[in-house]
PDB file of N, CA and C in Angstrom:
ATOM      1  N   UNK A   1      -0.614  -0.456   0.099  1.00  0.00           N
ATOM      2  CA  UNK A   1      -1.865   0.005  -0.489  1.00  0.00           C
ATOM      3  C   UNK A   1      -2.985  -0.171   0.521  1.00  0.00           C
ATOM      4  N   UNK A   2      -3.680   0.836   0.523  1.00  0.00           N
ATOM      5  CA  UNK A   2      -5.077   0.750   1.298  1.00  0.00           C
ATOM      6  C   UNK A   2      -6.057   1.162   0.171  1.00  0.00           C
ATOM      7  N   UNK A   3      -7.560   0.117   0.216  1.00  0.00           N
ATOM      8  CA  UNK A   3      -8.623   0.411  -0.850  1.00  0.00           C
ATOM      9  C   UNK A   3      -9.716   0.283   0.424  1.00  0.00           C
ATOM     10  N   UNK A   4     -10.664   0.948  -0.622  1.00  0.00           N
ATOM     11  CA  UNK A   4     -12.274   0.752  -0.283  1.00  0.00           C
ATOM     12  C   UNK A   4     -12.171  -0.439  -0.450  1.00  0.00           C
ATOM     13  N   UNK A   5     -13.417  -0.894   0.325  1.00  0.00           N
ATOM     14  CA  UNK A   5     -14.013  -2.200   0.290  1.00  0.00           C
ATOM     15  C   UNK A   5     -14.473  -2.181  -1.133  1.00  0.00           C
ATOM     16  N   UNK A   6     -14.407  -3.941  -2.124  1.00  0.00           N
ATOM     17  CA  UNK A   6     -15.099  -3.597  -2.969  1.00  0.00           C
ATOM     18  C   UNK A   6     -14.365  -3.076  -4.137  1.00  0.00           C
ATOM     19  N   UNK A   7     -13.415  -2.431  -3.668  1.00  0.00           N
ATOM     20  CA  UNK A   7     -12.709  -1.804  -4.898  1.00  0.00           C
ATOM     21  C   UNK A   7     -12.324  -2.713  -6.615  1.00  0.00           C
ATOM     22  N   UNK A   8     -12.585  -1.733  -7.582  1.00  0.00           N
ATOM     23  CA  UNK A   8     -12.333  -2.438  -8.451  1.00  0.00           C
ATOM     24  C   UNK A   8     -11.170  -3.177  -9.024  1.00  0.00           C
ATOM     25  N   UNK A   9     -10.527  -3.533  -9.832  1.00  0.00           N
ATOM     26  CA  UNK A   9      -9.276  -4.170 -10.660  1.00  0.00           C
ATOM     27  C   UNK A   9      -8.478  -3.444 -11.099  1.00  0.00           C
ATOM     28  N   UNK A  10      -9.264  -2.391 -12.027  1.00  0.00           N
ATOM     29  CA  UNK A  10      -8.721  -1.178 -12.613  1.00  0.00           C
ATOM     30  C   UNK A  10      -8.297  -0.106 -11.937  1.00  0.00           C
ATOM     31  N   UNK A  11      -8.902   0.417 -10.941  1.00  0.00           N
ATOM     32  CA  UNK A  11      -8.895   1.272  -9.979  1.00  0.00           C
ATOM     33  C   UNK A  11      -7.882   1.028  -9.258  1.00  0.00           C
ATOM     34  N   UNK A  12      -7.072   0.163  -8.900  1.00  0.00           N
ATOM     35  CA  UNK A  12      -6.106  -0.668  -8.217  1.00  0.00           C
ATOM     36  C   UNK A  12      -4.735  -0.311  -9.036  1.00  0.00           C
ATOM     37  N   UNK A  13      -5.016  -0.874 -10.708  1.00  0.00           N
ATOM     38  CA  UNK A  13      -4.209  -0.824 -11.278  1.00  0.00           C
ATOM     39  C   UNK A  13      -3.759   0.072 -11.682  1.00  0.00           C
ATOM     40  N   UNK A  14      -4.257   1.194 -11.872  1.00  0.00           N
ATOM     41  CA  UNK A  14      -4.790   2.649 -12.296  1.00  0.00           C
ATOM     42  C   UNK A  14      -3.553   3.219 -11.042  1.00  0.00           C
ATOM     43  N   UNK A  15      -3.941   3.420  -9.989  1.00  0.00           N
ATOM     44  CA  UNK A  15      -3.282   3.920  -8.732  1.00  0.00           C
ATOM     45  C   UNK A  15      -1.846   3.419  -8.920  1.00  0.00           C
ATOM     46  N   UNK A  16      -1.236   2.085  -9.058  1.00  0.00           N
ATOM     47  CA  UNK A  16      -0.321   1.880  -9.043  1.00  0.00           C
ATOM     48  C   UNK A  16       0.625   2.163 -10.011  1.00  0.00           C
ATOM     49  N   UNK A  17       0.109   2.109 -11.244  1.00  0.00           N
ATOM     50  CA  UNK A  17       1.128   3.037 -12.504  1.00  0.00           C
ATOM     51  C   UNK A  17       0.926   4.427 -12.195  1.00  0.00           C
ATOM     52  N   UNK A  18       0.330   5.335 -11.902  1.00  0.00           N
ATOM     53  CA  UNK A  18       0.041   6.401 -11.490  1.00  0.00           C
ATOM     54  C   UNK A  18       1.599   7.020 -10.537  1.00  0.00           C
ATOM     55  N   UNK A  19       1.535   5.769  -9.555  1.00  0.00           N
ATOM     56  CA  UNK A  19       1.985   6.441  -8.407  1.00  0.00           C
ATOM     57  C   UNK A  19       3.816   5.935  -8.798  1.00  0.00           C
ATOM     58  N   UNK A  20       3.511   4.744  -9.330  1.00  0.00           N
ATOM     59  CA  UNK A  20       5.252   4.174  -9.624  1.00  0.00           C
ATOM     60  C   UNK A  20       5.701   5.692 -10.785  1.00  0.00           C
ATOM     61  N   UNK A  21       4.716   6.262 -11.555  1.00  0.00           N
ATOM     62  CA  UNK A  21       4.954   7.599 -12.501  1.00  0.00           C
ATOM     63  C   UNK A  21       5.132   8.314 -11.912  1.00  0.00           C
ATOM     64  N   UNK A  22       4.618   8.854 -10.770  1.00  0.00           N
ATOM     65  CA  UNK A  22       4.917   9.831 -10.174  1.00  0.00           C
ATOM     66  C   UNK A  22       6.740  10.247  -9.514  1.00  0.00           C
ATOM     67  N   UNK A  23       7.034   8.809  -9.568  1.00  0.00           N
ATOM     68  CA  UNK A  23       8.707   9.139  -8.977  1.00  0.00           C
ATOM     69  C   UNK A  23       9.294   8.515 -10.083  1.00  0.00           C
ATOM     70  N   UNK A  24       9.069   8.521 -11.193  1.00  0.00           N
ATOM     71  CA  UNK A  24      10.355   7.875 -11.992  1.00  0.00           C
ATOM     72  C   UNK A  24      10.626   6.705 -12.095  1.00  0.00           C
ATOM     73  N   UNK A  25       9.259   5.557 -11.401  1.00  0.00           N
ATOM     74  CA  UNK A  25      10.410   4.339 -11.525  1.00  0.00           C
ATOM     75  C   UNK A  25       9.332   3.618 -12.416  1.00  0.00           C
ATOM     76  N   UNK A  26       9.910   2.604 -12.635  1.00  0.00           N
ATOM     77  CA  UNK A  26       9.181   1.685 -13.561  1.00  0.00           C
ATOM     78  C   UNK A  26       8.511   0.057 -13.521  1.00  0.00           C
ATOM     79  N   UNK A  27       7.470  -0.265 -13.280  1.00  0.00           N
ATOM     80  CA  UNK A  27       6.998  -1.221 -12.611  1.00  0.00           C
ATOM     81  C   UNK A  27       7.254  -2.593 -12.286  1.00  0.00           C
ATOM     82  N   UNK A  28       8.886  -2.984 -13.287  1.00  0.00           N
ATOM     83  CA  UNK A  28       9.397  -4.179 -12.803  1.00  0.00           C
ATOM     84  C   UNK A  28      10.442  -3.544 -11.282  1.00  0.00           C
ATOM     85  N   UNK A  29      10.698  -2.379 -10.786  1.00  0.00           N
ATOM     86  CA  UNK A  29      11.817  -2.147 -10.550  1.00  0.00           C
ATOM     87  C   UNK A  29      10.642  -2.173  -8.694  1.00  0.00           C
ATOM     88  N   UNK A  30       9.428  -2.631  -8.799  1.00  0.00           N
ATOM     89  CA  UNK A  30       8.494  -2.641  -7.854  1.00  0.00           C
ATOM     90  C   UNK A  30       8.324  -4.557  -6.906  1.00  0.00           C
ATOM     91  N   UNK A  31       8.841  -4.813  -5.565  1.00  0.00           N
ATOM     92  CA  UNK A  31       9.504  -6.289  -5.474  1.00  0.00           C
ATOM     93  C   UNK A  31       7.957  -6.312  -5.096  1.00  0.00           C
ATOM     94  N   UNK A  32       7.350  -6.068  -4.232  1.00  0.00           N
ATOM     95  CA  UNK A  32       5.867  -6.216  -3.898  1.00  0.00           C
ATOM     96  C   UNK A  32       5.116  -5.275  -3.718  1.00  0.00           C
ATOM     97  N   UNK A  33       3.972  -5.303  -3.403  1.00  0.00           N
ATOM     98  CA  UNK A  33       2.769  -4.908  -2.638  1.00  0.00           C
ATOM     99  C   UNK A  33       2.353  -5.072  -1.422  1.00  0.00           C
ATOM    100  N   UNK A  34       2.159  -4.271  -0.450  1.00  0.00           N
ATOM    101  CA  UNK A  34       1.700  -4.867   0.663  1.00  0.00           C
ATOM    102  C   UNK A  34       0.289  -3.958   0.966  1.00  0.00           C
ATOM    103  N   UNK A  35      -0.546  -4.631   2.047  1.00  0.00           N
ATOM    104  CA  UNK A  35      -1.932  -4.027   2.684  1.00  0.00           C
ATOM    105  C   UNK A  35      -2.002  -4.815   4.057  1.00  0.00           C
ATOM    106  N   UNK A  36      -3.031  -4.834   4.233  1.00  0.00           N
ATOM    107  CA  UNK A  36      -3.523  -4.921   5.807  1.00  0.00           C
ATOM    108  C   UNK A  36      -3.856  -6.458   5.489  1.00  0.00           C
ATOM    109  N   UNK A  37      -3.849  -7.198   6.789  1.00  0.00           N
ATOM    110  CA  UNK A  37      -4.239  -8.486   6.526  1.00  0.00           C
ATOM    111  C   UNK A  37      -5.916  -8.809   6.170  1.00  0.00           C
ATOM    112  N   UNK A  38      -6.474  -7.690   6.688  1.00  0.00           N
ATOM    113  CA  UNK A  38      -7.926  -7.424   6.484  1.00  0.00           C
ATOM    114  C   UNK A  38      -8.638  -7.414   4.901  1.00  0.00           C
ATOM    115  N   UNK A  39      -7.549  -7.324   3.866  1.00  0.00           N
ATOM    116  CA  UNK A  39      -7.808  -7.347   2.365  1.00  0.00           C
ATOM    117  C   UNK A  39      -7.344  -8.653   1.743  1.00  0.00           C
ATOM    118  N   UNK A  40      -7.406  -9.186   2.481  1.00  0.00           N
ATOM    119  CA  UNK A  40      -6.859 -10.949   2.420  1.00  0.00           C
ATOM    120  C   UNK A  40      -8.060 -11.248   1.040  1.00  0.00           C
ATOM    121  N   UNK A  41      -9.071 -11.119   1.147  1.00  0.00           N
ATOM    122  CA  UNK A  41     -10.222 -11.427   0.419  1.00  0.00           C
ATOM    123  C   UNK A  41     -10.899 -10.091  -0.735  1.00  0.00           C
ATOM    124  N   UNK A  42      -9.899  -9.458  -0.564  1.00  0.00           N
ATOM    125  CA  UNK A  42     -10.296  -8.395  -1.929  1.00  0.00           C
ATOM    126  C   UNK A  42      -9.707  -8.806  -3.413  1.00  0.00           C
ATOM    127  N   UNK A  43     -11.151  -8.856  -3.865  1.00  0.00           N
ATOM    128  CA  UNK A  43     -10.321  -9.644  -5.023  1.00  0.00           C
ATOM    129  C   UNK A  43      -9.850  -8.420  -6.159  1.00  0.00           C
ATOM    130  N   UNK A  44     -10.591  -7.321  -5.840  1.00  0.00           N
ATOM    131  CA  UNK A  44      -9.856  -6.836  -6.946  1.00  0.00           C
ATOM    132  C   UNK A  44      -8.477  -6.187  -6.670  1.00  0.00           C
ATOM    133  N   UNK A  45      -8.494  -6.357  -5.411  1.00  0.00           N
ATOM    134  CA  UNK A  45      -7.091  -5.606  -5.156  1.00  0.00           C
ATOM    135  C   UNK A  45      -5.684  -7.172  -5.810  1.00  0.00           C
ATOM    136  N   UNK A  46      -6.625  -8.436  -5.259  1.00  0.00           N
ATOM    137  CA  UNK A  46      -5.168  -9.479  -5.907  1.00  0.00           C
ATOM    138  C   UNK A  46      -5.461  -9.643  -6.932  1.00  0.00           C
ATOM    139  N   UNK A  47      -6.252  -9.073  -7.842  1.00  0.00           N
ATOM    140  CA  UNK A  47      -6.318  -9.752  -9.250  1.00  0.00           C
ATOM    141  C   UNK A  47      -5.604  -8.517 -10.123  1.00  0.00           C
ATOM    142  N   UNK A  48      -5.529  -7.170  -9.238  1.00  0.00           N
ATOM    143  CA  UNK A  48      -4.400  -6.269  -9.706  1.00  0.00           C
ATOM    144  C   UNK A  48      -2.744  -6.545  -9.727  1.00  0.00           C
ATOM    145  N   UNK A  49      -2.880  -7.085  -8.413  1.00  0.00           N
ATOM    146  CA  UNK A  49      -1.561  -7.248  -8.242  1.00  0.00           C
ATOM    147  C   UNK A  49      -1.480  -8.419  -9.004  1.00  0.00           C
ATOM    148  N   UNK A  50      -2.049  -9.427  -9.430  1.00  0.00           N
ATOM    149  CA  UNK A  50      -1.884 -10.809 -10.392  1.00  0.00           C
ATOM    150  C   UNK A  50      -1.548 -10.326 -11.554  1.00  0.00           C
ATOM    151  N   UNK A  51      -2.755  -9.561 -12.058  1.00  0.00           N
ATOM    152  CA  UNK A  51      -2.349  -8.877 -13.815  1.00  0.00           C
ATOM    153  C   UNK A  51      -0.739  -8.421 -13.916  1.00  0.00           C
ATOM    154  N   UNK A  52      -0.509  -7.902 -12.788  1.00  0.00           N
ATOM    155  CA  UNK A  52       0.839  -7.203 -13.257  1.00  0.00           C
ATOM    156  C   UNK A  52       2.080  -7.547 -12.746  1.00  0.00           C
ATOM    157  N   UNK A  53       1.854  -8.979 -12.174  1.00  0.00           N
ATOM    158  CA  UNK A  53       3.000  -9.807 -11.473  1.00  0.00           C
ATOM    159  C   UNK A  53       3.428  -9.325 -10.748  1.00  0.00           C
ATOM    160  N   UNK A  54       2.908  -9.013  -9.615  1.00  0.00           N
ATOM    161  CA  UNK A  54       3.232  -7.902  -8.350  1.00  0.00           C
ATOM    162  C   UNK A  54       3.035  -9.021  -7.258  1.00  0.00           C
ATOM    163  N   UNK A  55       4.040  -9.830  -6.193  1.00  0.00           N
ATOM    164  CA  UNK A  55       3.512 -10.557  -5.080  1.00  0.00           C
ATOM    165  C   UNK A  55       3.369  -9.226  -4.295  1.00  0.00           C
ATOM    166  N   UNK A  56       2.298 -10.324  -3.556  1.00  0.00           N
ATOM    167  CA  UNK A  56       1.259  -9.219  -2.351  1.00  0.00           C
ATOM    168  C   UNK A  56       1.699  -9.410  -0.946  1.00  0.00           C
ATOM    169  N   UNK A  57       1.743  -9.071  -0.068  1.00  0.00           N
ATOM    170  CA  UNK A  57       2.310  -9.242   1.253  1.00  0.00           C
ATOM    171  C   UNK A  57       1.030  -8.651   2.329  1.00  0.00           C
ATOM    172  N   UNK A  58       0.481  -9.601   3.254  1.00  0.00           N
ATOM    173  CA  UNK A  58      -0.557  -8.695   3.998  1.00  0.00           C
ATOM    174  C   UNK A  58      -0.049  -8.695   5.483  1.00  0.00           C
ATOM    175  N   UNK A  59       0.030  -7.831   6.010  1.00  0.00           N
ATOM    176  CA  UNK A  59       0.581  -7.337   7.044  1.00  0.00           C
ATOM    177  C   UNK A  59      -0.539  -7.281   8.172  1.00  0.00           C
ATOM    178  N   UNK A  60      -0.310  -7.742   9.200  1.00  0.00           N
ATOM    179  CA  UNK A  60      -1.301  -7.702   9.954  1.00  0.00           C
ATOM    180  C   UNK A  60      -1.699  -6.916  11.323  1.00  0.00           C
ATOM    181  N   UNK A  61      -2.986  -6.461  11.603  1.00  0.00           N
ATOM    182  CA  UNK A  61      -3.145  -5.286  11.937  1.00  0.00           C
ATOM    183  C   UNK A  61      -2.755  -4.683  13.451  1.00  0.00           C
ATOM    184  N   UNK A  62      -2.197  -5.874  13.829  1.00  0.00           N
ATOM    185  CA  UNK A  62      -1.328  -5.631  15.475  1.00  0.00           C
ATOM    186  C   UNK A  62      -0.411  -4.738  14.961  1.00  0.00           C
ATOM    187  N   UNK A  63       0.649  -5.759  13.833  1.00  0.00           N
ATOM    188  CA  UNK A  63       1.956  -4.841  13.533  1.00  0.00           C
ATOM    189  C   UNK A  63       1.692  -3.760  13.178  1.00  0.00           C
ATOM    190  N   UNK A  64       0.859  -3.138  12.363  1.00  0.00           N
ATOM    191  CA  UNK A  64       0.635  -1.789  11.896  1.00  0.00           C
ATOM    192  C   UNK A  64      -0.019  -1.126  13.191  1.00  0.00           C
ATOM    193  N   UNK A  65      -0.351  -1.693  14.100  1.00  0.00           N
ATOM    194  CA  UNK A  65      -1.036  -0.802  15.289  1.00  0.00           C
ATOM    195  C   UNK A  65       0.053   0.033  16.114  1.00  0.00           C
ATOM    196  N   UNK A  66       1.327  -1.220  16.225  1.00  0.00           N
ATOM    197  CA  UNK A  66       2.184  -0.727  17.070  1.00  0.00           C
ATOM    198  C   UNK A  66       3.531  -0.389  16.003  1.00  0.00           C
ATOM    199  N   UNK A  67       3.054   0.116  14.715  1.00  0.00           N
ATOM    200  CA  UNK A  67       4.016   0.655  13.992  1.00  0.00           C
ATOM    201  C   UNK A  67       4.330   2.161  15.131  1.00  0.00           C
ATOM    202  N   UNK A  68       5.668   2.936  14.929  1.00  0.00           N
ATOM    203  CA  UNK A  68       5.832   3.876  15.456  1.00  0.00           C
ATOM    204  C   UNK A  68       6.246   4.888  14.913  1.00  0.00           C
ATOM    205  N   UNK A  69       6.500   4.455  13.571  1.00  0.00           N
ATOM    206  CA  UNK A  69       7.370   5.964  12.723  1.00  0.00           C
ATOM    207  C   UNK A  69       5.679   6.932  12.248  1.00  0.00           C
ATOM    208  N   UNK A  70       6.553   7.790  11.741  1.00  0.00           N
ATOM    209  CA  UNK A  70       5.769   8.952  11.653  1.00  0.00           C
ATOM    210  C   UNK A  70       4.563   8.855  10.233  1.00  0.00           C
ATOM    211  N   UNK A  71       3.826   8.959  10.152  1.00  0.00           N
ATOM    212  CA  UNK A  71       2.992   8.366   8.863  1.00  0.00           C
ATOM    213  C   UNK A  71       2.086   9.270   9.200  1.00  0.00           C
ATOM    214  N   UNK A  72       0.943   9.506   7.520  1.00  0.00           N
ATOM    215  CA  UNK A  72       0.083  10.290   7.262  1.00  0.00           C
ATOM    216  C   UNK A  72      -1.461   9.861   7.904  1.00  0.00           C
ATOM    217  N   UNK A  73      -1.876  10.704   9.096  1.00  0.00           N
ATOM    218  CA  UNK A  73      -3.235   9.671   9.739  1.00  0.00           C
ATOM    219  C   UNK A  73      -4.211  10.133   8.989  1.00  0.00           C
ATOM    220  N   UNK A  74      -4.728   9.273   9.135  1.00  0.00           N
ATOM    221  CA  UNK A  74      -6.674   9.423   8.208  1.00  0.00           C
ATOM    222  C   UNK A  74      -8.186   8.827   9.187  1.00  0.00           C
ATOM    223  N   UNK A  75      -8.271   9.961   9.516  1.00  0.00           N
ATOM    224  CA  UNK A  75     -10.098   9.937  10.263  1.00  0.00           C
ATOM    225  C   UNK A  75     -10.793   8.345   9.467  1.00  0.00           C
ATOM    226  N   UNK A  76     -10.646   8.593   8.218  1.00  0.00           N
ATOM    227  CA  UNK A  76     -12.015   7.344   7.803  1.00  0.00           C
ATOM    228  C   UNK A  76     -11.250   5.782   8.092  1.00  0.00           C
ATOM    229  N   UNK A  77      -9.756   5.893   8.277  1.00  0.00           N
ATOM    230  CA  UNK A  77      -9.080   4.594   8.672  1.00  0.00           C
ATOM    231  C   UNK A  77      -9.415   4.443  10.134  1.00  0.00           C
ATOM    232  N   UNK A  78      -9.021   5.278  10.560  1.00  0.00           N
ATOM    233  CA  UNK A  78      -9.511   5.263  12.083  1.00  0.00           C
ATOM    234  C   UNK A  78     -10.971   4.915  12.618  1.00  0.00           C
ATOM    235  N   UNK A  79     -11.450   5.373  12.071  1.00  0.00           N
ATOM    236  CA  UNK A  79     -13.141   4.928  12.263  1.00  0.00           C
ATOM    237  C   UNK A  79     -13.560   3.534  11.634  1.00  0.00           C
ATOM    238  N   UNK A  80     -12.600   2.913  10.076  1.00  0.00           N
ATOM    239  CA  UNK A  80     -13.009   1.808  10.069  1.00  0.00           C
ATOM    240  C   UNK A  80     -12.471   0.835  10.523  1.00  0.00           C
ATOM    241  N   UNK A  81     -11.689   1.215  11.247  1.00  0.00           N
ATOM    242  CA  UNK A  81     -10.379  -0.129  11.296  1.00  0.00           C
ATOM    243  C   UNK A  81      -9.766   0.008  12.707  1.00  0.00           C
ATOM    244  N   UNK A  82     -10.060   1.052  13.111  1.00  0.00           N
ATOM    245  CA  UNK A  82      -9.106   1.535  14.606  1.00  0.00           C
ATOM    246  C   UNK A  82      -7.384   1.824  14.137  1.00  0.00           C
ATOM    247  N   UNK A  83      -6.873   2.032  13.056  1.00  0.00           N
ATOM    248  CA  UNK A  83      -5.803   2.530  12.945  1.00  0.00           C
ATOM    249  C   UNK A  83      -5.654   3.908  12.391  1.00  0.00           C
ATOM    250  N   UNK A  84      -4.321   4.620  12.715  1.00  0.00           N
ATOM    251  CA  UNK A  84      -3.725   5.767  12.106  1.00  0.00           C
ATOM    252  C   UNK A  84      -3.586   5.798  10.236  1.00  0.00           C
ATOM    253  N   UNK A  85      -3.410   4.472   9.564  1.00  0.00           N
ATOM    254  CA  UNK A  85      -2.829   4.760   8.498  1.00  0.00           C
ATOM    255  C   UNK A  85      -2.666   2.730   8.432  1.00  0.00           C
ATOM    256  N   UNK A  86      -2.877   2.932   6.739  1.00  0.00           N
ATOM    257  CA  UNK A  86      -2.322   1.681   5.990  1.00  0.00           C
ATOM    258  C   UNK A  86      -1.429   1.635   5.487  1.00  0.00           C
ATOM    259  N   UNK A  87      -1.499   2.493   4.322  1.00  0.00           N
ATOM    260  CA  UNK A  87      -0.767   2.114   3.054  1.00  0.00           C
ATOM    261  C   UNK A  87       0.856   2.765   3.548  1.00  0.00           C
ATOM    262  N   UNK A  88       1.016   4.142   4.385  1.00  0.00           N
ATOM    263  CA  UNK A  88       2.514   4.408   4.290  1.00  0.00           C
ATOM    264  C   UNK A  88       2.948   2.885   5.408  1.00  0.00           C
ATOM    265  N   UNK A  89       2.230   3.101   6.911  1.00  0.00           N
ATOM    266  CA  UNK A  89       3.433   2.089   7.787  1.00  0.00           C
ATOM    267  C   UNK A  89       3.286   0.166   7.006  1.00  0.00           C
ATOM    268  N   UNK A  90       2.414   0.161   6.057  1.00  0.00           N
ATOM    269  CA  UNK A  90       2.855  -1.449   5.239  1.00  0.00           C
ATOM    270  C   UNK A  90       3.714  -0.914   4.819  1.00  0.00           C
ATOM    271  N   UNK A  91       4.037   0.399   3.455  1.00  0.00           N
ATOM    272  CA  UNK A  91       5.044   0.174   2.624  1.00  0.00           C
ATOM    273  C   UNK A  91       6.200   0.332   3.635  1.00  0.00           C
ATOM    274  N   UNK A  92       6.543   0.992   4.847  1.00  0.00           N
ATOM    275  CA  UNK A  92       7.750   0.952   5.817  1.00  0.00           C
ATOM    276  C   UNK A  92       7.840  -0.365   6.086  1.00  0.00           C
ATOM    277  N   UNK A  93       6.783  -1.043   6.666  1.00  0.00           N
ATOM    278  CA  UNK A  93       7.195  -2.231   7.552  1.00  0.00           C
ATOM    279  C   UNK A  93       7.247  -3.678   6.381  1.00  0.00           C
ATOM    280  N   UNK A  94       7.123  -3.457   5.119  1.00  0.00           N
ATOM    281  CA  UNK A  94       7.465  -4.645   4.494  1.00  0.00           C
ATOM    282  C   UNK A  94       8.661  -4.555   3.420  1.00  0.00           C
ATOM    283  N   UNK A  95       9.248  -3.757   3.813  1.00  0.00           N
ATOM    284  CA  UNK A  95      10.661  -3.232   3.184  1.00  0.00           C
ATOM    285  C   UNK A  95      11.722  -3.609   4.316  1.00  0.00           C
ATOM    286  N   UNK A  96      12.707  -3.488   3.518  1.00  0.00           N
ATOM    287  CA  UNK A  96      13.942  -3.929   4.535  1.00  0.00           C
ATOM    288  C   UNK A  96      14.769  -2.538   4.792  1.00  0.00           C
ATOM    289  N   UNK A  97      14.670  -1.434   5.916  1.00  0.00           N
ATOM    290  CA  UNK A  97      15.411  -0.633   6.160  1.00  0.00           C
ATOM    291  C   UNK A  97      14.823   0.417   5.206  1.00  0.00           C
ATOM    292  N   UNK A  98      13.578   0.174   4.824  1.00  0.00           N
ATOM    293  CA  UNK A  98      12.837   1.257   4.177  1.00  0.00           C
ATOM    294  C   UNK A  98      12.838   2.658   4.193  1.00  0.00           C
ATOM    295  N   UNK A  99      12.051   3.657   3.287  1.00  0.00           N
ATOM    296  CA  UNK A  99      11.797   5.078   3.529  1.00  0.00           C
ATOM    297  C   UNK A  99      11.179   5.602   2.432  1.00  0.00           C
ATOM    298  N   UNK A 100      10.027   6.229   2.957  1.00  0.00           N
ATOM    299  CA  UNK A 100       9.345   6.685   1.690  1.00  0.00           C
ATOM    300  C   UNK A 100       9.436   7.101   1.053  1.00  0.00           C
ATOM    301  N   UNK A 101       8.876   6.658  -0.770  1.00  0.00           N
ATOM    302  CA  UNK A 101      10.121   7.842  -1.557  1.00  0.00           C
ATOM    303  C   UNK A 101       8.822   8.596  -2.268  1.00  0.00           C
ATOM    304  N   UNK A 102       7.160   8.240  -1.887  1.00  0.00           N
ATOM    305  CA  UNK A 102       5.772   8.595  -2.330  1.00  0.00           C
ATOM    306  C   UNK A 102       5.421   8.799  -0.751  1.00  0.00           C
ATOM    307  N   UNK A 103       4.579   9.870  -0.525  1.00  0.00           N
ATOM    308  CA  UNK A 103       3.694   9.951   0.677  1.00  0.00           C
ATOM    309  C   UNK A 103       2.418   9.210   0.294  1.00  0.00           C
ATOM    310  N   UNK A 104       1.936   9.001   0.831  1.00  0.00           N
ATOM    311  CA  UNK A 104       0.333   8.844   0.977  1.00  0.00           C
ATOM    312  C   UNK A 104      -0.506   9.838  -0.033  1.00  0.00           C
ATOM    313  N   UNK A 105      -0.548   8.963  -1.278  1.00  0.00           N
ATOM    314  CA  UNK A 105      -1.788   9.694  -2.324  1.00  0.00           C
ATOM    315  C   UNK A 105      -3.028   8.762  -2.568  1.00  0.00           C
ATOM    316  N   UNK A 106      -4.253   9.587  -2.771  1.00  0.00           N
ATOM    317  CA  UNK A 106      -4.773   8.873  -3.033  1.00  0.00           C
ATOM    318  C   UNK A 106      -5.745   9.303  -4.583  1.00  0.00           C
ATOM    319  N   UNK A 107      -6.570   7.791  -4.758  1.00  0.00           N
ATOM    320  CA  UNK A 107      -7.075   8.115  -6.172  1.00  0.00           C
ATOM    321  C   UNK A 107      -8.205   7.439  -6.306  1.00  0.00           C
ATOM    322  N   UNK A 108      -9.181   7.209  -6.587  1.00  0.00           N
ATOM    323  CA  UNK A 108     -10.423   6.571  -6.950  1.00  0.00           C
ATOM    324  C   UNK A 108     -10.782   5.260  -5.759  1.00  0.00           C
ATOM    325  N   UNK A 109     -10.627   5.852  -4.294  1.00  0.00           N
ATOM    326  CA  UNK A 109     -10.706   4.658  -3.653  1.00  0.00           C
ATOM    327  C   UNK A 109      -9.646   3.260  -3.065  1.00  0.00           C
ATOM    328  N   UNK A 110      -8.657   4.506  -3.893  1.00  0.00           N
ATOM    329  CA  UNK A 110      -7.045   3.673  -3.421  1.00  0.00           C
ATOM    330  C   UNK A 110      -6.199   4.435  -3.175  1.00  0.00           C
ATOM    331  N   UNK A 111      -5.480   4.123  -1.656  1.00  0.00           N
ATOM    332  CA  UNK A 111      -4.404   4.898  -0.933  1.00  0.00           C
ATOM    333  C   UNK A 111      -3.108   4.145  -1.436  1.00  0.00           C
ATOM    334  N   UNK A 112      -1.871   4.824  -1.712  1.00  0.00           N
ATOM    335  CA  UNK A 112      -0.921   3.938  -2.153  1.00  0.00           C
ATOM    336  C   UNK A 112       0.265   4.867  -1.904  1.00  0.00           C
ATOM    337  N   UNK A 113       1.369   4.167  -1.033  1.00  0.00           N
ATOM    338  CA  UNK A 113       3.098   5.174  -0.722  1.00  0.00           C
ATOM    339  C   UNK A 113       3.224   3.905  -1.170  1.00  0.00           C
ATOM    340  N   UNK A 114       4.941   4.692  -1.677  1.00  0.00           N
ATOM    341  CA  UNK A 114       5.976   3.864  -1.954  1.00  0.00           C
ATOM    342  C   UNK A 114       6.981   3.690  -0.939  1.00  0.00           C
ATOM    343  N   UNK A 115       7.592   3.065  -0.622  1.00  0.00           N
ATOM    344  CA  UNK A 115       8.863   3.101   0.014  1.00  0.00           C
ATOM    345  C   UNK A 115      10.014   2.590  -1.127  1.00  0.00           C
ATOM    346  N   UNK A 116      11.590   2.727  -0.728  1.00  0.00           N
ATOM    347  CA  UNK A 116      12.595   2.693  -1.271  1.00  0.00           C
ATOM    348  C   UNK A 116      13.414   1.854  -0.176  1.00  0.00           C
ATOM    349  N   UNK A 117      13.874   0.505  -0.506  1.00  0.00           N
ATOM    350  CA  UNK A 117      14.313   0.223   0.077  1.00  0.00           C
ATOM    351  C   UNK A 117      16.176   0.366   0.599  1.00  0.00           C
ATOM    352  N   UNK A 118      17.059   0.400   2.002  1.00  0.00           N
ATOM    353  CA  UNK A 118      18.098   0.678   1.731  1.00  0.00           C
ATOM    354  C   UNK A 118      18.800  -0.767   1.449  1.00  0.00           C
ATOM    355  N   UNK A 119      19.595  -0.899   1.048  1.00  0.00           N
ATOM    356  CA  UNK A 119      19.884  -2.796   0.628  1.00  0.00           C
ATOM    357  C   UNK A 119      21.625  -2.302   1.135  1.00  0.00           C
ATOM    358  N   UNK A 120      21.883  -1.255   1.017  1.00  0.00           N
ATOM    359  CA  UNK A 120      23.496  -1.022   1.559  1.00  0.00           C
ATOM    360  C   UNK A 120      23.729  -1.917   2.926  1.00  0.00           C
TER     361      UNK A 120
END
């Protein structure tokens, strides 16, 4: 997940049933959340992931710099942050043998992919 600064609780929570709807799955069948280590202090983004028993994982912004797979870039990430993209290379890089099974949507101030992990 990538948010605005600031972002609300709902808005958070909102995005994430949204997007787990969008492919069919259902929100226990979700092991975490991940973002940038930079949202360490957003509270409404952990008090989303708290409401709905979601552990959070923050990934930090070297690893996502020198992520290399192919992901959706965004001008306003780039300008605030110096990166290509949040929310798809966390959901790749905090999965085990990952692959996206959501691209990069966004909704009221929140970017959110899914990945699928392979466990074979």
């Amino acid at each position: 997940i990538g948010t605005r600064r600031g972002i609300g609780t709902k808005a958070v929570k909102e995005a994430i049933r949204e997007a787990i709807d969008r492919i069919g799955a259902r929100l226990d069948q979700i092991r975490l959340v991940s973002t940038i280590d930079l949202k360490k202090d957003e509270s409404g983004l952990i008090e989303a992931c708290g409401d709905l028993e979601l552990p959070i994982s923050f990934i930090s912004k070297d690893r996502i710099k020198n992520f290399k797979g192919n992901i959706a870039r965004s001008k306003i990430v780039k300008r605030h942050i110096g990166l290509d993209g949040v929310c798809e290379p966390c959901a790749l890089l905090a999965g085990r043998r990952a692959s996206l099974v959501l691209n990069k949507v966004t909704q009221n101030g929140v970017a959110i992919a899914l990945a699928r992990e392979d466990l074979a």
